[in-house]
Protein backbone atom coordinates (compact mmCIF):
# COMPACT_ATOMS: atom_id res chain seq x y z
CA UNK A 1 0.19 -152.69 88.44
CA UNK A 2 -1.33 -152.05 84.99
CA UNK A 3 0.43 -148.60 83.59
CA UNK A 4 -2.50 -146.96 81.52
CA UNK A 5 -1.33 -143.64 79.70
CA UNK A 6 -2.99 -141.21 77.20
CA UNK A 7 -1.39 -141.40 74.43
CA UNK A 8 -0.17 -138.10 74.01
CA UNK A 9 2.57 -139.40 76.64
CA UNK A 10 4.19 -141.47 73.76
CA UNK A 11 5.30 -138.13 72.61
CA UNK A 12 5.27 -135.72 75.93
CA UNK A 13 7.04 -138.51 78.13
CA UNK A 14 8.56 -141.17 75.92
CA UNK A 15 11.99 -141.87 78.28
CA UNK A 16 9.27 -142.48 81.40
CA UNK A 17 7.29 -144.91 78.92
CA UNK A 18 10.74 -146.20 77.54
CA UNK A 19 11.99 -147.10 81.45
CA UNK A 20 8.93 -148.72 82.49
CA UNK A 21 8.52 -151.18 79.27
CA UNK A 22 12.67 -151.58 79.36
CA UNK A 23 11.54 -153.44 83.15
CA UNK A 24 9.29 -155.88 80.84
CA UNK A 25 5.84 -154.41 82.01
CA UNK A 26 3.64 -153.14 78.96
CA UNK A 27 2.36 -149.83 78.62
CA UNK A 28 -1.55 -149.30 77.59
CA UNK A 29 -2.34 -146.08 75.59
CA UNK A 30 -5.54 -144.56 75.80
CA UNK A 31 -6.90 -142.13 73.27
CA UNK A 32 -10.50 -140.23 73.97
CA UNK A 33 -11.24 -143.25 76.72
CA UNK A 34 -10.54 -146.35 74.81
CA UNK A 35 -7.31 -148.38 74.28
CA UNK A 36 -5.49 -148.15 71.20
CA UNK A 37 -2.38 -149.88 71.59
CA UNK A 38 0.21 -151.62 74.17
CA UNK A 39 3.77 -150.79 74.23
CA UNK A 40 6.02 -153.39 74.42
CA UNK A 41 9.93 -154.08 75.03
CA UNK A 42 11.54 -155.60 71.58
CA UNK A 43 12.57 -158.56 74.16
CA UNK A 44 8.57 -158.51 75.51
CA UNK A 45 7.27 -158.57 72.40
CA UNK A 46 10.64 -161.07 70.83
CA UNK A 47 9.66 -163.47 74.37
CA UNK A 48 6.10 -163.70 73.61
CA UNK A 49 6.07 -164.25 69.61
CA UNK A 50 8.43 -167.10 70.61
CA UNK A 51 6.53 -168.26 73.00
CA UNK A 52 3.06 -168.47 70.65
CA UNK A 53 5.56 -170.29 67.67
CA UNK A 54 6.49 -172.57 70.23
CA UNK A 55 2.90 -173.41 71.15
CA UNK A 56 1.83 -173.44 67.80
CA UNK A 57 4.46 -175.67 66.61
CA UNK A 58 3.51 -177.87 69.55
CA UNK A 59 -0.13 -178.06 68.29
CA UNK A 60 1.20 -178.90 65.01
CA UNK A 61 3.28 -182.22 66.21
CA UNK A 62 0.07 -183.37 68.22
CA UNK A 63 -2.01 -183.17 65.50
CA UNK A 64 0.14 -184.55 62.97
CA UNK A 65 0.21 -187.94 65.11
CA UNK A 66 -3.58 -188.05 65.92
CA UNK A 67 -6.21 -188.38 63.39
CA UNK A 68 -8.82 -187.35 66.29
CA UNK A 69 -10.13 -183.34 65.32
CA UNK A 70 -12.14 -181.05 66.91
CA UNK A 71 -14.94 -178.99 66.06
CA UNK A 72 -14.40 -175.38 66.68
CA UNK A 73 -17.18 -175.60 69.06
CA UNK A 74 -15.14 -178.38 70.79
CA UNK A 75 -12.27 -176.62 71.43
CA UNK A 76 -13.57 -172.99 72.50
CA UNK A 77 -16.49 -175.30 74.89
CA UNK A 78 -13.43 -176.67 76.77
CA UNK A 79 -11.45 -173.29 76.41
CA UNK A 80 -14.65 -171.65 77.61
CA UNK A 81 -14.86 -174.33 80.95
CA UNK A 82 -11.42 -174.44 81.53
CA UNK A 83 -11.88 -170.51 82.21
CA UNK A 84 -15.04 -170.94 84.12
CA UNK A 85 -13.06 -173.44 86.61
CA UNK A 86 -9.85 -171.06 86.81
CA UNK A 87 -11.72 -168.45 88.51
């Protein structure tokens, strides 16, 4: 379940915000309607920046061993289908 606060309960309920994030689920702040931020665990947010480097680096050693590249219409066409079929 998606936990969407306002976030005036950063300040008016922070240990409820700080146990639900401390169970790894994110917590969306809302201010006047609209999101303005998530709220992450250090370990969430230390998991997931490892997680892009590792990707990234990944990407790195496959095109440093291929002379093929793509157009950035390439790529975000098959990003783009790739969604489309997911759903």
């Amino acid at each position: 379940m998606m936990n969407i606060r306002p976030v005036t309960d950063l300040r008016n309920k922070f240990s409820e915000i700080e146990d639900i994030v401390s169970e790894g689920e994110p917590v969306y702040l809302m201010k006047n309607g609209y999101g303005t931020m998530v709220v992450l665990s250090i370990d969430e947010y230390s998991n997931m920046v490892s997680m892009i480097d590792e990707k990234l680096q990944k990407a790195d050693r496959i095109a440093n061993s291929t002379p093929v590249r793509y157009s950035h219409d390439e790529v975000f066409g098959r990003v783009r289908e790739y969604l489309k079929n997911e759903k």
